[in-house]
Protein backbone atom coordinates (compact mmCIF):
# COMPACT_ATOMS: atom_id res chain seq x y z
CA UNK A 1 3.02 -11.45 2.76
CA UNK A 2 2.56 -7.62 1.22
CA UNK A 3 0.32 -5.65 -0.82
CA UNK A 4 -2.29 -4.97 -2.29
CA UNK A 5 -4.30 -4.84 0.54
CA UNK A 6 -4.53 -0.84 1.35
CA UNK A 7 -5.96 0.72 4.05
CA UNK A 8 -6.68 4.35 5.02
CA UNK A 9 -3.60 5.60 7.03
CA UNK A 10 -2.45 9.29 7.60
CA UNK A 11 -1.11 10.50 4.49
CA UNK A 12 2.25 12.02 5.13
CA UNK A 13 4.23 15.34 2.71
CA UNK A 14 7.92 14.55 2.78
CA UNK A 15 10.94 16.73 2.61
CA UNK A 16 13.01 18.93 4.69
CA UNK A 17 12.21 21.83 2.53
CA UNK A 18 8.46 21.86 3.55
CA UNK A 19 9.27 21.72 7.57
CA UNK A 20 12.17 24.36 6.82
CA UNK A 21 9.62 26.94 5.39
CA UNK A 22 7.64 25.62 8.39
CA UNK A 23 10.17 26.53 11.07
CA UNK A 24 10.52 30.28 9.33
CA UNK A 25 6.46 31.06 9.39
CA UNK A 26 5.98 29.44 12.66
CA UNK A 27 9.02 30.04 14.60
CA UNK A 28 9.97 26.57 14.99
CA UNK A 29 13.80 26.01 14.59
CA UNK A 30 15.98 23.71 14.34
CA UNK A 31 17.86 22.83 17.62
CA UNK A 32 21.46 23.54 17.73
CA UNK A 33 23.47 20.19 17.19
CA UNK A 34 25.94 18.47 15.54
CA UNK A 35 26.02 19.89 12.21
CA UNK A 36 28.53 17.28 10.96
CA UNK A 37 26.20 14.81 10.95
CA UNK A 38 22.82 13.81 9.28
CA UNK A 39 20.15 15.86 9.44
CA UNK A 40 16.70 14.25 10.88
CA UNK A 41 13.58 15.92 9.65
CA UNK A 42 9.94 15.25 10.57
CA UNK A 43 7.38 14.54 7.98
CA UNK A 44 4.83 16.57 7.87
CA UNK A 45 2.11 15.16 9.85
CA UNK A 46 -1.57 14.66 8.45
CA UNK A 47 -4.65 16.54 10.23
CA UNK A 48 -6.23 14.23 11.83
CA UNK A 49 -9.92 14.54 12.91
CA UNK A 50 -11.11 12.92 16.15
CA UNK A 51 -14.91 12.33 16.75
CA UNK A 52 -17.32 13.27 18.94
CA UNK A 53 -19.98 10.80 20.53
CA UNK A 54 -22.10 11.75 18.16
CA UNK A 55 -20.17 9.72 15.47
CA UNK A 56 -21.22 6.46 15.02
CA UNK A 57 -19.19 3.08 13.40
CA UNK A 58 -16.09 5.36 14.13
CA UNK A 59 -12.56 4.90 16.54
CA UNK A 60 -13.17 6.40 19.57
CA UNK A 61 -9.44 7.60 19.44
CA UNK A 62 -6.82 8.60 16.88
CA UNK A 63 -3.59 7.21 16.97
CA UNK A 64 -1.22 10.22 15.47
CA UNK A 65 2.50 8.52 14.23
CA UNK A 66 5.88 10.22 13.82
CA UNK A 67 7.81 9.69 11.04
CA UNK A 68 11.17 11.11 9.98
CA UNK A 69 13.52 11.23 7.10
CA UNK A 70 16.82 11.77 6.67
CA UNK A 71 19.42 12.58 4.05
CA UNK A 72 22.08 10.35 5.33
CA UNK A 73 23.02 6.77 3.94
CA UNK A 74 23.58 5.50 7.17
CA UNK A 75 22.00 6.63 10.53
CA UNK A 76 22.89 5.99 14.53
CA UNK A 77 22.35 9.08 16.51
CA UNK A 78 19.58 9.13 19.55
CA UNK A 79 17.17 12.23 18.65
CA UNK A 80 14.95 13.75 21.94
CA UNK A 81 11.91 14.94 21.15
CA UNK A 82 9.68 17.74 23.00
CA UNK A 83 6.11 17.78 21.95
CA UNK A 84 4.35 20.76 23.38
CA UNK A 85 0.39 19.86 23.37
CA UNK A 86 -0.83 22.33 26.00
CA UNK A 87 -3.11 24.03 22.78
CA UNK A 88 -4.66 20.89 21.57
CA UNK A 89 -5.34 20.04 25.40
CA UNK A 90 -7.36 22.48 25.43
CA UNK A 91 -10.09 20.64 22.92
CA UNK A 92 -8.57 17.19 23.36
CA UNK A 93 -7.19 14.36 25.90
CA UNK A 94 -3.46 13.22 24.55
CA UNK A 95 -1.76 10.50 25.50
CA UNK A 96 1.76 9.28 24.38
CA UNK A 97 3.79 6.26 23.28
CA UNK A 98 5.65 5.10 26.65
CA UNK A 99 8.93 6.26 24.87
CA UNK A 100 7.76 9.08 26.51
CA UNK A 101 7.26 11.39 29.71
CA UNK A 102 4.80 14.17 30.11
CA UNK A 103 4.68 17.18 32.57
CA UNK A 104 1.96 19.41 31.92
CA UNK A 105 0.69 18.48 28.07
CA UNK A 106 4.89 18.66 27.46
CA UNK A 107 6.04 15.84 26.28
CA UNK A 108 9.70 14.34 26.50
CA UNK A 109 10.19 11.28 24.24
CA UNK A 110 13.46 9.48 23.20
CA UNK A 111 13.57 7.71 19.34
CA UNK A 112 16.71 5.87 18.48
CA UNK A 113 17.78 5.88 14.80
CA UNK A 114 20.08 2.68 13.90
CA UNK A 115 19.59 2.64 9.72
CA UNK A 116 22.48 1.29 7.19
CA UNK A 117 20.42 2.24 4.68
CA UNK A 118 17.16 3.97 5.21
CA UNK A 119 14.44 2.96 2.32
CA UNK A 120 14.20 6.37 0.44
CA UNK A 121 15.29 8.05 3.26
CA UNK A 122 13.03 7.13 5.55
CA UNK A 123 12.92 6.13 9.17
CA UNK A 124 10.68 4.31 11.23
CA UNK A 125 9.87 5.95 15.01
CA UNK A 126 8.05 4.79 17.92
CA UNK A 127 6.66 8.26 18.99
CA UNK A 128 2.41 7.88 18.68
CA UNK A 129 0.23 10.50 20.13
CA UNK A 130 -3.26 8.83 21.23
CA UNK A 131 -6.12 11.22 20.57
CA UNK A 132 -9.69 11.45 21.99
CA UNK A 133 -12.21 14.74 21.79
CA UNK A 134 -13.03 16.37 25.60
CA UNK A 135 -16.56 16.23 26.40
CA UNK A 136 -18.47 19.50 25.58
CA UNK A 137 -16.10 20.42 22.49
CA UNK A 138 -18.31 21.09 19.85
CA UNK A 139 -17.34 19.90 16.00
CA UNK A 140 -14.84 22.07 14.16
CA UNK A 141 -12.92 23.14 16.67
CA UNK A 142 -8.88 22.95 16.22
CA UNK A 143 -5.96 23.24 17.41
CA UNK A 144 -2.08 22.02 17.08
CA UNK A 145 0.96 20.85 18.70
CA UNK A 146 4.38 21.41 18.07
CA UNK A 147 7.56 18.91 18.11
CA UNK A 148 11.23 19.95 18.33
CA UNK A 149 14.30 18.20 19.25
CA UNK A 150 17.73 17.70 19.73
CA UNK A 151 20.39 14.53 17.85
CA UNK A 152 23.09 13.33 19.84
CA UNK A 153 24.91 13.36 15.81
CA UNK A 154 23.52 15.96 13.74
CA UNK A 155 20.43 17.85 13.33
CA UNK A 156 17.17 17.57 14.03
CA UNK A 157 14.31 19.36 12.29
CA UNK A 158 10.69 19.82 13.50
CA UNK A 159 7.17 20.82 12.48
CA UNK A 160 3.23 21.00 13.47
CA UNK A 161 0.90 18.82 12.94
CA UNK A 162 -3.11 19.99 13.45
CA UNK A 163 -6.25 18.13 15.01
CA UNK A 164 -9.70 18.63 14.09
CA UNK A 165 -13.00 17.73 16.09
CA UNK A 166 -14.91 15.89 14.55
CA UNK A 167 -15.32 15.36 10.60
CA UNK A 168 -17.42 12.81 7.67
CA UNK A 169 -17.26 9.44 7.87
CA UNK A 170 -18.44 7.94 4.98
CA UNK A 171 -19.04 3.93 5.57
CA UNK A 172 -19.14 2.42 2.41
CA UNK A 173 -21.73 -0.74 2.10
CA UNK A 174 -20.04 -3.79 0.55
CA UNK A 175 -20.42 -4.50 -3.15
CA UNK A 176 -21.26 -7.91 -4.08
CA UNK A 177 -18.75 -10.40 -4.93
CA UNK A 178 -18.69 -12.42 -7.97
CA UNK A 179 -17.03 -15.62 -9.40
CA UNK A 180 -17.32 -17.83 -12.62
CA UNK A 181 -17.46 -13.95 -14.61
CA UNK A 182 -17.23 -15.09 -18.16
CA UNK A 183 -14.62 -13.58 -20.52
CA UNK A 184 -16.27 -10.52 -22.51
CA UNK A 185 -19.34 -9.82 -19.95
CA UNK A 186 -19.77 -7.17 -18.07
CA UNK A 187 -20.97 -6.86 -14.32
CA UNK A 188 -22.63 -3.91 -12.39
CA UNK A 189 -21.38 -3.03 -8.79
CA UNK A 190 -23.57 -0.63 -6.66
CA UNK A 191 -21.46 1.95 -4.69
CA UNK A 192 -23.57 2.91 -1.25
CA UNK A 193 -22.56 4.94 1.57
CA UNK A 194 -23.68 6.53 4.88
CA UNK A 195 -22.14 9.52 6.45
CA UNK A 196 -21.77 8.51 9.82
CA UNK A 197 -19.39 10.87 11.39
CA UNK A 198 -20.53 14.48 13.17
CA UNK A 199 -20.16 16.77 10.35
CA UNK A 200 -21.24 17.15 6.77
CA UNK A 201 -18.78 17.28 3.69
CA UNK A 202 -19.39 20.11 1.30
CA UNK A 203 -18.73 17.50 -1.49
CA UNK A 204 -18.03 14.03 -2.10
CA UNK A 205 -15.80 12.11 -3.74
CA UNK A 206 -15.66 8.11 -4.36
CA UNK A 207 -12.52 6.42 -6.35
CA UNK A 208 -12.84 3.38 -8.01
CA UNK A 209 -9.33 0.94 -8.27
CA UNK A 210 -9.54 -1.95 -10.90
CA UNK A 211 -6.84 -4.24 -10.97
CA UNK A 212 -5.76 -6.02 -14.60
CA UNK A 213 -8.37 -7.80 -16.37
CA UNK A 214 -11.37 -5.24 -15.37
CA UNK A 215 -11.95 -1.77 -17.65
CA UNK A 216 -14.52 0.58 -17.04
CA UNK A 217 -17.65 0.77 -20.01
CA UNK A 218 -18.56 4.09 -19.05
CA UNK A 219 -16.99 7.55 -18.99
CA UNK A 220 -18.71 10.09 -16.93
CA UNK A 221 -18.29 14.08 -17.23
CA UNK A 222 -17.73 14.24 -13.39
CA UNK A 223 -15.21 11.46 -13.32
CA UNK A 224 -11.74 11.38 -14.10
CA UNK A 225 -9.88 8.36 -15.12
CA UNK A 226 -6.31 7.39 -15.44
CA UNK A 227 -4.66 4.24 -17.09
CA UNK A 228 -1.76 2.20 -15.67
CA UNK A 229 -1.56 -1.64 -17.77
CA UNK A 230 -0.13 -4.07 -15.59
CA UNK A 231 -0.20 -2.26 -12.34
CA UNK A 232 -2.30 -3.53 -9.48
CA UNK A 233 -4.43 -0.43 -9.92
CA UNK A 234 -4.70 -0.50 -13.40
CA UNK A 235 -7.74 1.47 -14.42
CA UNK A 236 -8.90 4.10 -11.70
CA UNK A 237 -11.53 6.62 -11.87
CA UNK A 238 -12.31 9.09 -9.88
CA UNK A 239 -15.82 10.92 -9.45
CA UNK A 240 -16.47 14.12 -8.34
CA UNK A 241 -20.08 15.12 -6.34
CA UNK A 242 -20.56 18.97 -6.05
CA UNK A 243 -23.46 18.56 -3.35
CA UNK A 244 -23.34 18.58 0.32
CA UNK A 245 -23.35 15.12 2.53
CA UNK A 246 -25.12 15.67 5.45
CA UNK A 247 -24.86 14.03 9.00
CA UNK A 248 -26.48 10.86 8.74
CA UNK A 249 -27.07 11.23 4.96
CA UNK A 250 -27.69 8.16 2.92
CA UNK A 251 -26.88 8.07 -0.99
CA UNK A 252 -25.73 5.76 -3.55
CA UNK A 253 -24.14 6.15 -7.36
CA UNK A 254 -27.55 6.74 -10.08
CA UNK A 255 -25.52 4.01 -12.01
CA UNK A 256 -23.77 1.28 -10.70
CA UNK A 257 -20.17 0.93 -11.60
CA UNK A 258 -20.33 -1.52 -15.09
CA UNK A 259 -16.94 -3.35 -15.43
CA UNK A 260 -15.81 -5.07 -18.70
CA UNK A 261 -14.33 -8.45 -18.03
CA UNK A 262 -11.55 -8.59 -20.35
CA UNK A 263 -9.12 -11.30 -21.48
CA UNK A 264 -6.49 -10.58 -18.48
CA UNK A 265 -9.03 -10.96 -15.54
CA UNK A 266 -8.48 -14.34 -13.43
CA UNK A 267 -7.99 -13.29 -9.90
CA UNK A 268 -9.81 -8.99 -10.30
CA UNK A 269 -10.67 -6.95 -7.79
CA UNK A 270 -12.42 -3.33 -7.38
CA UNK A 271 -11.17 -1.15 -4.81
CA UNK A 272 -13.44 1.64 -4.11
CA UNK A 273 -12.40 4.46 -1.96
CA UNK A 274 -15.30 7.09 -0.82
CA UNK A 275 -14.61 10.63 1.14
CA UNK A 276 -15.38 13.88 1.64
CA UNK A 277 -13.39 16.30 -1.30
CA UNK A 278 -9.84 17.57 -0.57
CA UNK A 279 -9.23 14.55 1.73
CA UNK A 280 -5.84 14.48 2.52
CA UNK A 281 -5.79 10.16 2.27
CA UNK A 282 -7.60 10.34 -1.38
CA UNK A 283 -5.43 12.77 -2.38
CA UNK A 284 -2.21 10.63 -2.19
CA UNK A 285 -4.01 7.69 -3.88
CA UNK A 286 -4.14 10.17 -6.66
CA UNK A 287 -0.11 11.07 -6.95
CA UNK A 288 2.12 9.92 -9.47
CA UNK A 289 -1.09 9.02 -11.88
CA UNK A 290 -2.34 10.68 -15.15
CA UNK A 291 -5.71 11.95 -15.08
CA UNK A 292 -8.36 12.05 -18.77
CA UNK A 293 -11.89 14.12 -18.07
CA UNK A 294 -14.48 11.90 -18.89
CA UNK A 295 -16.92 12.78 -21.87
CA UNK A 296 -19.81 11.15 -21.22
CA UNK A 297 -23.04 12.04 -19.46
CA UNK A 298 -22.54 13.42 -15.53
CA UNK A 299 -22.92 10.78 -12.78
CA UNK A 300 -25.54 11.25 -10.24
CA UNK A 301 -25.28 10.50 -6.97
CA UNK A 302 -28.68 10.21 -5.29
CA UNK A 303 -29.99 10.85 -1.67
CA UNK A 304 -31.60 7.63 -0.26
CA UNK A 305 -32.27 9.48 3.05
CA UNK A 306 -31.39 13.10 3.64
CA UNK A 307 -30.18 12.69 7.16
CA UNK A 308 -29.99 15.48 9.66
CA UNK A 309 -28.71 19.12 8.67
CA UNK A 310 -25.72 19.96 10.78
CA UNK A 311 -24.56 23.32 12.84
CA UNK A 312 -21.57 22.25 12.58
CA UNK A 313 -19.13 23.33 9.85
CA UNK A 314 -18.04 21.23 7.18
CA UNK A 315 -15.16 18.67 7.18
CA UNK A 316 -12.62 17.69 4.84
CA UNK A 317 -10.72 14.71 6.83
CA UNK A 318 -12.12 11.70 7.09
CA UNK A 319 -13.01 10.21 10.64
CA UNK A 320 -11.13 6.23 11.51
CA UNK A 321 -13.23 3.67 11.57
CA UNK A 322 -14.33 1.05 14.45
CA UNK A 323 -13.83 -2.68 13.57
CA UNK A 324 -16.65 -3.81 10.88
CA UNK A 325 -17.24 -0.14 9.34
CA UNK A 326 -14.65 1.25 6.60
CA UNK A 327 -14.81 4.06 4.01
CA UNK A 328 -12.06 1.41 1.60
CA UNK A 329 -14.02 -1.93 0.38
CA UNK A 330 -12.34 -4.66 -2.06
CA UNK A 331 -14.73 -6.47 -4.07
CA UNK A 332 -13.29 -9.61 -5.68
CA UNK A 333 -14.85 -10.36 -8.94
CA UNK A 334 -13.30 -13.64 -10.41
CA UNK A 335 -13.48 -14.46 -13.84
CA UNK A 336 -13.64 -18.14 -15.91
CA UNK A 337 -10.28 -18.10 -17.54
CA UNK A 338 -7.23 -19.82 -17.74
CA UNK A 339 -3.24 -19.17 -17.65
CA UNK A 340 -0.61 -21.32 -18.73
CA UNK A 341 3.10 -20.98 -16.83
CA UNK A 342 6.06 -22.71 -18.70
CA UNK A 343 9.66 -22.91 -17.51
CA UNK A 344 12.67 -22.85 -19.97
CA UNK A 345 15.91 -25.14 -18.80
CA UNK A 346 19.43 -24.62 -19.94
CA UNK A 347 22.20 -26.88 -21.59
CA UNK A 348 26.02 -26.24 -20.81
CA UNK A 349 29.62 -27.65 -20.78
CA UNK A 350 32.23 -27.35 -18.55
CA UNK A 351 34.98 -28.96 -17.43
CA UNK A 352 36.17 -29.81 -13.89
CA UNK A 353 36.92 -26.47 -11.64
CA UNK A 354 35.25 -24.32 -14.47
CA UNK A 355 32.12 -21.98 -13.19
CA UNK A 356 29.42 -21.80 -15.51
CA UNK A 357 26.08 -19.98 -15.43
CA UNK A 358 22.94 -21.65 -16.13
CA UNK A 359 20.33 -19.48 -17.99
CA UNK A 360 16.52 -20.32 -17.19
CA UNK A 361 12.51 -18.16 -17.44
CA UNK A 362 9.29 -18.89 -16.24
CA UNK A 363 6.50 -17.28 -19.03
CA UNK A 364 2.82 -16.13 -18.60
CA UNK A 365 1.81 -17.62 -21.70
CA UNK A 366 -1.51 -15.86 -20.71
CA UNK A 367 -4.49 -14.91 -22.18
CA UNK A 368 -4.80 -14.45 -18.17
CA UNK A 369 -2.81 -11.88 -15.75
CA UNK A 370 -2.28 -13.65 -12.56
CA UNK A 371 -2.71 -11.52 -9.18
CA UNK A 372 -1.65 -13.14 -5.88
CA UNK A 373 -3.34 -10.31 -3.62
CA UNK A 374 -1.54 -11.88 -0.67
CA UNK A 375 1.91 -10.77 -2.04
CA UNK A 376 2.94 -14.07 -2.65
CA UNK A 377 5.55 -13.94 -5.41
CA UNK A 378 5.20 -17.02 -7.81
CA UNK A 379 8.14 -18.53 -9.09
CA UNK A 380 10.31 -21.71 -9.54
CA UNK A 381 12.32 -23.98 -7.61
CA UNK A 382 15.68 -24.75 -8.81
CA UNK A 383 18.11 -27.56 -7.88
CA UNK A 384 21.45 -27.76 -9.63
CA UNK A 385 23.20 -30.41 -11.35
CA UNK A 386 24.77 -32.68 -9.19
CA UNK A 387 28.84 -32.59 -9.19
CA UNK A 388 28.26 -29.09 -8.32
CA UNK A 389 28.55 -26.03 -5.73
CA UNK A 390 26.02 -22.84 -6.14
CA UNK A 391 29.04 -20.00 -6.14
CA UNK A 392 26.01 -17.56 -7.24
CA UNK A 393 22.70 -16.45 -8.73
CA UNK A 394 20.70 -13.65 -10.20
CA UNK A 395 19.05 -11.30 -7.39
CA UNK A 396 16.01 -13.04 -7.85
CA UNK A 397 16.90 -16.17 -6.55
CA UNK A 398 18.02 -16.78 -2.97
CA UNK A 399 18.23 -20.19 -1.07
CA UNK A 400 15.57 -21.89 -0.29
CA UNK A 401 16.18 -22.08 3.49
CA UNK A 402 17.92 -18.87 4.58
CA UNK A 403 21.09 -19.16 6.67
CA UNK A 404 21.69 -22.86 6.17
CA UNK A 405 25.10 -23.38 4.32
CA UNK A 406 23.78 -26.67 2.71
CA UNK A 407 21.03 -25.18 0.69
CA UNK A 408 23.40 -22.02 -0.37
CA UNK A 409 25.70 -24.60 -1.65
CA UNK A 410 23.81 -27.23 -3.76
CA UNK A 411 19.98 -25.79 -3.52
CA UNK A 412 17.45 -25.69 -4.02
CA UNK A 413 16.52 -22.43 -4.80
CA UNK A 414 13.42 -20.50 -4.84
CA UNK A 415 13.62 -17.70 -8.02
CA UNK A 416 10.99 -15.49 -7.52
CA UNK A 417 8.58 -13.19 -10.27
CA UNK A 418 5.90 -10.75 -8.66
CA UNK A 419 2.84 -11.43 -6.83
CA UNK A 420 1.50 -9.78 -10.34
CA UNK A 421 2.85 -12.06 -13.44
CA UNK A 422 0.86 -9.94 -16.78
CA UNK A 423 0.20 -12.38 -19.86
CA UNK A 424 3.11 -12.64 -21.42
CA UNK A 425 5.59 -11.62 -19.53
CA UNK A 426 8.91 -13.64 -19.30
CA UNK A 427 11.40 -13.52 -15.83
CA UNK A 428 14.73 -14.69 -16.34
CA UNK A 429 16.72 -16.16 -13.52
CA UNK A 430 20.28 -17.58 -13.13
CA UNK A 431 22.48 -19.96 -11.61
CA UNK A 432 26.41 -20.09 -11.34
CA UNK A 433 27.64 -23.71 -10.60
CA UNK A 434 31.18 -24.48 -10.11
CA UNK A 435 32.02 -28.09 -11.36
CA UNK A 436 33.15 -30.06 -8.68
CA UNK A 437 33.41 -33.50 -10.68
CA UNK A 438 32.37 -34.11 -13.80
CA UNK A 439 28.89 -36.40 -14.47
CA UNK A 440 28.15 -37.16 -17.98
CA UNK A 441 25.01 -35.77 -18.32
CA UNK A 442 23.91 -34.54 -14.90
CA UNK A 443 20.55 -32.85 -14.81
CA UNK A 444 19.02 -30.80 -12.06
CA UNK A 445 15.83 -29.29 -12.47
CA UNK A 446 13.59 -26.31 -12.93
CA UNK A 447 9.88 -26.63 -11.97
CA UNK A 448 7.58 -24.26 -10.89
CA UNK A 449 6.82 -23.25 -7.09
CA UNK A 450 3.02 -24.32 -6.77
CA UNK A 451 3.27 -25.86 -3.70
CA UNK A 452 6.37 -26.98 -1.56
CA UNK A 453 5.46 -30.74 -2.05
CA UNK A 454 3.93 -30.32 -5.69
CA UNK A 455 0.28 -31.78 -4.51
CA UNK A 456 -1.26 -28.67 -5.28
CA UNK A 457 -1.34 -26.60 -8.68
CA UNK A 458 -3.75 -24.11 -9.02
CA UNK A 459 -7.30 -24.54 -11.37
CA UNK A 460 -5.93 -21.48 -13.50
CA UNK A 461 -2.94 -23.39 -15.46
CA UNK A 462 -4.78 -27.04 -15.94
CA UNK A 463 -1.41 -27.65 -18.26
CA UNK A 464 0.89 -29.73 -16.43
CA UNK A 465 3.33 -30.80 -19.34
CA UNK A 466 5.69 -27.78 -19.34
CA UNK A 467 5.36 -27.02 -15.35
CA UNK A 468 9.35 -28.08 -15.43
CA UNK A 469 12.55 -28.95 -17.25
CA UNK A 470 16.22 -29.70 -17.24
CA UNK A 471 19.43 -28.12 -16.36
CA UNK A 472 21.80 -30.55 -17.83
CA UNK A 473 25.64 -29.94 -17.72
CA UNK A 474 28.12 -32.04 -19.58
């Protein structure tokens, strides 16, 4: 199982460029290395803020990851890493990952690269820095550490990364669930939160995710929205609150959020996202989008209780959360609609010790998008005609049991859509058979995936009839 269930993580700035112009402002260099080889470059890390007991619903620690890239195709080198941390012991108790030994806030931690083909050039490490305020250090205070290192093959870059004490923490109450939402309505969800961290925000921000099937009936001033069909995030908005959140302040949107239920929703979801502005998390949910300024009227956001006014300076980076608290909530709101699936077969000739490929689709005949949040994929299973041997298939179909030279040979085989199937859209898979003997009129089949023993279907697509059909050969 993936997606689309996000949570707050530190949000990371890639490239080598950014830690390059790093190393020439800050003095941090490159080690001297193989040259030859690939270079290994830490991301940027995120500030992180780390609370003081005076937080409440929050982590008592922050767990602060390494992550690298690299602009190789293919990795294997051993990198060593120093971490210097004898400034941010000063406000802070570290601990490492036990890839690591320490002497005197220093540490010394070995990461092993072994990548064929690093996903966008990224690599995976093990190196985590465990985070927890001193007693006595007031909120605000900062300080950083610094990592550089050495690659057995090629070269390794370094950077900073920062820690704040202290910061907003802005628990979100959950909205209220709904099912049975009839096509063409439209339903209110209230949007409440509580700063429960040890400093104030000088602003607020909350951003509002709904998946297909949900648009937003009102346009605020303050808000700005953006527009993606047939993405999990399909309509976002994004309001901005120009007044300060104080410690222990309560407040709550003027007007809840009112969501048209439109002719896609089945499975719909809001995802609403609330944190003090220029919050480093909030502002990657942002990237890669178009923003529109809303027209409307401005959107309050009122003070149910004021809280307590703070000393301490304001915050831009969110605190973590403890277990049961969380500044991310997903409200599912489920509508009464329906979506029929169909499958298409395919007819073909060929003689014996001829290959042949057998052309077949699944369709979304709609009105309703279908949204597996688990990241199940829905698709088909496929068995060939018999008198054959599976010699290959489009990428989106793979044996049904991995590994097992049975299945890759005569099936069946699961083809696979999204976990996100819009109304109307058609996925084409293939088969390639080789005809072993020739059977007047073999048929396999094509039918589609509900469950593995086809007891189950699901109450969306009551329509049975074209579920499957035939691959017939000769």
């Amino acid at each position: 199982m993936h997606r689309h269930v996000l949570r707050r993580t530190a949000a990371f700035t890639t490239a080598a460029l950014i830690a390059a112009a790093f190393s020439l402002l800050s003095g941090v260099t490159p080690a001297a290395a193989d040259t030859t080889g690939p270079v290994i470059t830490l991301r940027k890390p995120a500030t992180v803020a780390v609370p003081t007991g005076a937080a409440t619903g929050v982590a008592g620690t922050v767990q602060a990851a390494l992550q690298f890239t690299t602009d190789a195709s293919s990795v294997a080198t051993q990198v060593t890493l120093t971490i210097d941390a004898q400034k941010l012991a000063q406000i802070a108790d570290v601990t490492f990952s036990d890839n690591c030994t320490v002497t005197n806030s220093v540490a010394t931690c070995q990461e092993y690269f072994y990548d064929d083909n690093p996903t966008g050039g990224g690599l995976g490490g093990v190196t985590e820095l465990t985070i927890a305020a001193r007693p006595g250090v007031t909120p605000g205070a900062a300080a950083s550490y610094t990592v550089t290192g050495t690659a057995t093959a090629g070269t390794f870059v370094g950077g900073s990364g920062s820690v704040q004490i202290g910061g907003p923490a802005f628990d979100l109450a959950q909205p209220t669930q709904h099912t049975g939402l009839p096509v063409g309505s439209t339903v209110s969800e209230p949007v409440e939160f509580t700063n429960t961290g040890d400093r104030p925000a000088a602003a607020a921000q909350v951003l509002l995710m709904a998946s297909p099937g949900l648009t937003f009936a009102q346009h605020f001033a303050n808000c700005t929205y953006s527009s993606v069909p047939d993405d999990v995030s399909a309509e976002d908005a994004l309001c901005t609150f120009a007044q300060p959140i104080q410690v222990g302040e309560r407040a709550a949107l003027a007007t809840a959020v009112q969501l048209n239920v439109t002719s896609a929703a089945y499975y719909t979801y809001l995802d609403t996202l609330t944190a003090p502005k220029g919050d480093a998390f909030l502002q990657q949910m942002q990237a890669g989008r178009t923003w529109t300024q809303g027209t409307g009227s401005k959107l309050r956001l009122d003070v149910l209780d004021p809280g307590t006014p703070s000393t301490a300076p304001a915050g831009k980076v969110s605190l973590p959360f403890a277990d049961g608290s969380n500044d991310y909530r997903i409200t599912a709101l489920q509508a009464a609609n329906t979506a029929d699936f169909s499958v298409s077969g395919a007819t073909a000739q060929a003689a014996q010790g001829d290959t042949v490929q057998l052309d077949f689709s699944m369709t979304n005949t709609g009105p309703a998008t279908i949204f597996y949040r688990s990241g199940e994929p829905i698709g088909v299973t496929v068995v060939p005609p018999p008198g054959t041997t599976i010699v290959g298939s489009s990428a989106n179909c793979r044996p049904q049991t991995v590994d097992d030279p049975q299945t890759t040979a005569h099936g069946p085989y699961a083809c696979s859509e999204s976990y996100l199937v819009p109304a109307g859209r058609t996925a084409q898979f293939s088969l390639t058979v080789r005809v072993d003997q020739v059977v007047p009129g073999a048929q396999g089949s094509v039918a589609m995936a509900w469950s593995p023993d086809a007891s189950w279907r699901p109450p969306f697509d009551p329509n049975a009839a074209d579920d499957s059909a035939a691959l017939t050969l000769n």
